[in-house]
Each structure stands twice: as structure tokens, then as C-alpha cells.
C-alpha atoms as a PDB file:
ATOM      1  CA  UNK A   1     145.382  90.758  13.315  1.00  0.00           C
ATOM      2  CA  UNK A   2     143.843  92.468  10.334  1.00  0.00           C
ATOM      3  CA  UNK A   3     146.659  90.194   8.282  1.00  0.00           C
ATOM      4  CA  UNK A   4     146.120  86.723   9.824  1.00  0.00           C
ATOM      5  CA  UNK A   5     142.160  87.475   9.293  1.00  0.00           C
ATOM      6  CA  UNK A   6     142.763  87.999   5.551  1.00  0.00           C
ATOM      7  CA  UNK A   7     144.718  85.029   5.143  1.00  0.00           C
ATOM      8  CA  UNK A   8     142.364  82.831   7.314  1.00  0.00           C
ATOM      9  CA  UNK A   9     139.484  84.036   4.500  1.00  0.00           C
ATOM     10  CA  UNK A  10     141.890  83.975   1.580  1.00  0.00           C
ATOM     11  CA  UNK A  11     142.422  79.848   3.152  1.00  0.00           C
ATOM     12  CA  UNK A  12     138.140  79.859   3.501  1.00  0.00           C
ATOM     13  CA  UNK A  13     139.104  79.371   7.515  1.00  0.00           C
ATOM     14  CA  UNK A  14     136.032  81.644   8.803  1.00  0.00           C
ATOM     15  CA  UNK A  15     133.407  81.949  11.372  1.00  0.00           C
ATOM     16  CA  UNK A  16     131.431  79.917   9.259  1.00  0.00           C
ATOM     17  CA  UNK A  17     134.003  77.255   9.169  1.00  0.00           C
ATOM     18  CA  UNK A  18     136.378  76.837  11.991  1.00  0.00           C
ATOM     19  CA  UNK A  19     137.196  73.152  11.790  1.00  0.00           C
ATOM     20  CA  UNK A  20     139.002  73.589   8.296  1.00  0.00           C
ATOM     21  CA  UNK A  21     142.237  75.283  10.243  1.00  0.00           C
ATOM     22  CA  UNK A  22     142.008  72.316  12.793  1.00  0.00           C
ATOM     23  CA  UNK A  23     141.905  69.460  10.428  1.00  0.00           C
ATOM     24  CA  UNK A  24     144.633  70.919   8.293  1.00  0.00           C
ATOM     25  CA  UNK A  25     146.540  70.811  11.656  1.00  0.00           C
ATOM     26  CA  UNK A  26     146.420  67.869  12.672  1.00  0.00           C
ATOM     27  CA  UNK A  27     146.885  65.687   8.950  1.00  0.00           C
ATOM     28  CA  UNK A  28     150.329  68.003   9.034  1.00  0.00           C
ATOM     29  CA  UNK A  29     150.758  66.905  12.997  1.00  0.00           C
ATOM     30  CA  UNK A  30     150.148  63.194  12.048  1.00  0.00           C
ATOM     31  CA  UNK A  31     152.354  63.180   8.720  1.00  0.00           C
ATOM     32  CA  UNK A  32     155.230  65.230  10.509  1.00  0.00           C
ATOM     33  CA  UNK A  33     155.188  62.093  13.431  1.00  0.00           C
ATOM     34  CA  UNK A  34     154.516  59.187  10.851  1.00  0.00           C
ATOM     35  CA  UNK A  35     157.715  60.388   8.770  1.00  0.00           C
ATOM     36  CA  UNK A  36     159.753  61.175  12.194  1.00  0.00           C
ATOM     37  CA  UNK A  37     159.014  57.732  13.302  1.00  0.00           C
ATOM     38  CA  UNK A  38     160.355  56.561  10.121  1.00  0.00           C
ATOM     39  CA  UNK A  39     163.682  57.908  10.274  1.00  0.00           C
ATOM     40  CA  UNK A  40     164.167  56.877  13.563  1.00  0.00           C
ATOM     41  CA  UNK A  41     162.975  53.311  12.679  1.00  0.00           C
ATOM     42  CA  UNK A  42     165.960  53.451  10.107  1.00  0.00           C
ATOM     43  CA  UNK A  43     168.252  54.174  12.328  1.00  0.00           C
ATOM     44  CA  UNK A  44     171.367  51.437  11.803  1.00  0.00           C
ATOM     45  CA  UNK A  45     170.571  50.470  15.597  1.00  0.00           C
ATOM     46  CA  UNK A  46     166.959  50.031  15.065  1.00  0.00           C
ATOM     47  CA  UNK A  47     166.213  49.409  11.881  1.00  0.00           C
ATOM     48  CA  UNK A  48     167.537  45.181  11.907  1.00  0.00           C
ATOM     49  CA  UNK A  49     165.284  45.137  14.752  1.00  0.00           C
ATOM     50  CA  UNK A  50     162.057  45.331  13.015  1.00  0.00           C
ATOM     51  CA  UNK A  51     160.394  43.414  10.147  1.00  0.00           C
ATOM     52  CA  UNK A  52     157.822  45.562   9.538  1.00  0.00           C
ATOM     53  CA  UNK A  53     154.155  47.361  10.568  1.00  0.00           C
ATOM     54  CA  UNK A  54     150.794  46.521  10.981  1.00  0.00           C
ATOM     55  CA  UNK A  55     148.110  49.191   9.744  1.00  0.00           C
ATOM     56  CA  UNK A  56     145.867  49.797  13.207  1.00  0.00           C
ATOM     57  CA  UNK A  57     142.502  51.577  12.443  1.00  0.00           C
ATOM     58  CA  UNK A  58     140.562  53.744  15.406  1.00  0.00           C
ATOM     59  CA  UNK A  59     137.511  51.145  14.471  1.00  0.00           C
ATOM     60  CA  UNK A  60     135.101  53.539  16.270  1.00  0.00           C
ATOM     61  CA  UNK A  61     132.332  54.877  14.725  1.00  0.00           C
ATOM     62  CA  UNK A  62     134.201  57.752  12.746  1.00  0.00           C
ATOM     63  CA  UNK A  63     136.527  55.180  11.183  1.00  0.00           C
ATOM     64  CA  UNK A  64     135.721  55.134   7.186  1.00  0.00           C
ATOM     65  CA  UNK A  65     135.383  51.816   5.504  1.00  0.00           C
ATOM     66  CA  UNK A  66     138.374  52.634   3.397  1.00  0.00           C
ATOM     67  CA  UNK A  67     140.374  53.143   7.133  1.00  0.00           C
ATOM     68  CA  UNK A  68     139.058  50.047   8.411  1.00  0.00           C
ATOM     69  CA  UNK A  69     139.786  47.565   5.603  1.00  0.00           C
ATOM     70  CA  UNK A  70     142.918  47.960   6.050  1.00  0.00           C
ATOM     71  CA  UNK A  71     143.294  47.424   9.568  1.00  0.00           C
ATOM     72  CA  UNK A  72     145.352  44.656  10.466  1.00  0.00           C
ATOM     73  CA  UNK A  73     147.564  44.467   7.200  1.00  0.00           C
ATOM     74  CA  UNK A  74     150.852  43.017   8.164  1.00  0.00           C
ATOM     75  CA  UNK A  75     154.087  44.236   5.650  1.00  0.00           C
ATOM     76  CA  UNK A  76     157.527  44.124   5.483  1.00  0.00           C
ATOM     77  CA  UNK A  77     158.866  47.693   6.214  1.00  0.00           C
ATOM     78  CA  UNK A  78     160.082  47.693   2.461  1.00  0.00           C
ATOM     79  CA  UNK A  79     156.576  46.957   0.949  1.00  0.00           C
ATOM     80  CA  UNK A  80     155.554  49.397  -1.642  1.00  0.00           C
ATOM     81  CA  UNK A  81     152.290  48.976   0.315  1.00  0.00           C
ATOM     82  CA  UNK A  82     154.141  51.854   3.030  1.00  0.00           C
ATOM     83  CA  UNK A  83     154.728  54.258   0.028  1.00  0.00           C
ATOM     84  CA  UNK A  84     150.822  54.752   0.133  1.00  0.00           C
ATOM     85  CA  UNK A  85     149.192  53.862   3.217  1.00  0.00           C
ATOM     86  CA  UNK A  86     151.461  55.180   5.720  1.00  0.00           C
ATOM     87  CA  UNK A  87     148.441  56.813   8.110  1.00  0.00           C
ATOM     88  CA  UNK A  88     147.645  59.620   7.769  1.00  0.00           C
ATOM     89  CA  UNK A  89     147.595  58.973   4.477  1.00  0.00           C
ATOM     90  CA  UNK A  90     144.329  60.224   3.715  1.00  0.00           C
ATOM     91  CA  UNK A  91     142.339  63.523   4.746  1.00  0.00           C
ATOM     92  CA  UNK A  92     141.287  63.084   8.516  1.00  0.00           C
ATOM     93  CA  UNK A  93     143.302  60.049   9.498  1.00  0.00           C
ATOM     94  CA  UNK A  94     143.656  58.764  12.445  1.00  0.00           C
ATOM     95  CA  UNK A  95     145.115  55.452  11.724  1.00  0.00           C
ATOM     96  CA  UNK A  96     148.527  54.602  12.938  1.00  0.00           C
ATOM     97  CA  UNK A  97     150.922  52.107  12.731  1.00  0.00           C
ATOM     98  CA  UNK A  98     152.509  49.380  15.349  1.00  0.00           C
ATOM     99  CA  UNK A  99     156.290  47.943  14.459  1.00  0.00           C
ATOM    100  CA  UNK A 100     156.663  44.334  14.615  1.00  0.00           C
ATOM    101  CA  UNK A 101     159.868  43.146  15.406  1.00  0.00           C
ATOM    102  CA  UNK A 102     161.888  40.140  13.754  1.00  0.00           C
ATOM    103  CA  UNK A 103     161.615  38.050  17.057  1.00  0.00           C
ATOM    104  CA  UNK A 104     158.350  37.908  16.611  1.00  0.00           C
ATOM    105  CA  UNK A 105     156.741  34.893  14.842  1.00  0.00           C
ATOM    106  CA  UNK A 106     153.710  35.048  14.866  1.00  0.00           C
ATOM    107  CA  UNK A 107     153.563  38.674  13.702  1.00  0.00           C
ATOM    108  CA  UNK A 108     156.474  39.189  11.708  1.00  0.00           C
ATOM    109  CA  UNK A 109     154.506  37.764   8.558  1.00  0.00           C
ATOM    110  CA  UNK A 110     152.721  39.454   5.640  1.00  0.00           C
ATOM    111  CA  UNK A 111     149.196  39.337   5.985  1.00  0.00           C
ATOM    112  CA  UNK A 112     148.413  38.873   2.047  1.00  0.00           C
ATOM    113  CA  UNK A 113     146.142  39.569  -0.552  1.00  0.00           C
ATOM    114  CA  UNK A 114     143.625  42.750   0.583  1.00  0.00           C
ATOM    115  CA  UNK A 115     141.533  44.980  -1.265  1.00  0.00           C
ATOM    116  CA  UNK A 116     143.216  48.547  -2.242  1.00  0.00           C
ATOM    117  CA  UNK A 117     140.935  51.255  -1.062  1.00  0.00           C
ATOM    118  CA  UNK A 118     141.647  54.594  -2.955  1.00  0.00           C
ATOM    119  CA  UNK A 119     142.491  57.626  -1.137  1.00  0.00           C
ATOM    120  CA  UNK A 120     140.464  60.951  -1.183  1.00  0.00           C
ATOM    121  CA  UNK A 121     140.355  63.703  -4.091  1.00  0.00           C
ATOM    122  CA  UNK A 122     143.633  65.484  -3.529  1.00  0.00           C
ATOM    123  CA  UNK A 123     145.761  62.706  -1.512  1.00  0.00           C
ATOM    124  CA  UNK A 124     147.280  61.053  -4.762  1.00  0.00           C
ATOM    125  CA  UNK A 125     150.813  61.535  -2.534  1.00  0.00           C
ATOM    126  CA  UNK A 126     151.141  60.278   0.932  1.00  0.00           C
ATOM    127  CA  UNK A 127     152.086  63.433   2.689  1.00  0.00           C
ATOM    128  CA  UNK A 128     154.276  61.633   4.822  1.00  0.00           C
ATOM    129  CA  UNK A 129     156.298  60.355   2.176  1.00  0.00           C
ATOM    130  CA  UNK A 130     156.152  63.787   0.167  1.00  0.00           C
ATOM    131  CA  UNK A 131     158.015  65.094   3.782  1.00  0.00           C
ATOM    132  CA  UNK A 132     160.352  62.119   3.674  1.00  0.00           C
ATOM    133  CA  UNK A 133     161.141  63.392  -0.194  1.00  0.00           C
ATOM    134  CA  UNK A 134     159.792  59.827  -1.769  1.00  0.00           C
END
């Protein structure tokens, strides 16, 4: 116990702030899924199955500007737009993303043109592309 208490203050988790170990949990939680989700997406059975992803914001009343400008962005699964904002892609995310499939027409289509909102101090990587090794 005496251990784990020193490193919880060495990593400034204390009494006085408990959420830090949380949130640190869950972006790891979220980029672990994003980047498993990925590898089974390019799977040789799955992968000519889908076109690409649309960006899906929580839109509540925690969602950040940044978050929410982006929701809705349709790109290929290619699109160096992925290398960046694969959610969680910035501290706290809770965006996600939906695959659209070839079949579908009226999705499988790049939404365009959208303003590039930068990610917080310290997310220059996408951590779920640092775990995928890109």
C-alpha cells in the first residue's frame, strides 16, 4: 500500500485530486478500443466492406467546440484525416466513430472542406495511432 500511495503522489493522483487516475483511464480505455477496432476493420474479410467513418460527437453539454465541429465528417478509411482525429484523440474524449460501408450511397461520400481544430497541449500524437505504431 505504502508503494502504490507513493506512486499515486509521485503521478499528483491524491486526495486532493482523484479524477486525474480516472481520466488517465479511460483516454487509455478509449485509445486501446479505437486501435482494436482498427485492426479488426482491416481484417482481409472486413476491410473491402467498408469505405470509411464518420466522426460522431456526444453533442451534450460537455462536448468541446473543437469535439463538435467535427461531428459528422465523412472520410475514406485511408484519409490522413484518421491519422489525427481518430477519437479519443484528444484529452477527455468521448467521441467515437461509426463505419460506413461501400453499399451505402448516400454515406459512403467524403463530407469536404471543414475547419481543423487543434488538439490539446500534449496530444501532438493520436494515442491510438502511437498504439497502432503510426
Amino acid at each position: 500500500i505504502d508503494i502504490l500511495r507513493s506512486a499515486f503522489d509521485a503521478a499528483g493522483v491524491t486526495v486532493k485530486n482523484p479524477y486525474q487516475l480516472e481520466t488517465l483511464y479511460r483516454n487509455q480505455i478509449g485509445a486501446a478500443y479505437a486501435a482494436g477496432r482498427l485492426q479488426v476493420n482491416s481484417q482481409p474479410h472486413i476491410a473491402p466492406l467498408i469505405w470509411g467513418y464518420e466522426y460522431s460527437a456526444v453533442m451534450d453539454d460537455r462536448t468541446r467546440e473543437t469535439h463538435a465541429a467535427l461531428d459528422g465528417v465523412r472520410k475514406p478509411k485511408g484519409d490522413p484525416f484518421w491519422l489525427k482525429y481518430t477519437p479519443p484523440w484528444d484529452w477527455g474524449c468521448r467521441c467515437s466513430t461509426i463505419e460506413i460501408l461501400v453499399d451505402d450511397p448516400d454515406l459512403a461520400n467524403d463530407s469536404g472542406a471543414f475547419d481543423r481544430p487543434p488538439a490539446d497541449e500534449g496530444f501532438a500524437v493520436n494515442p491510438v495511432m502511437e498504439l497502432l505504431g503510426m
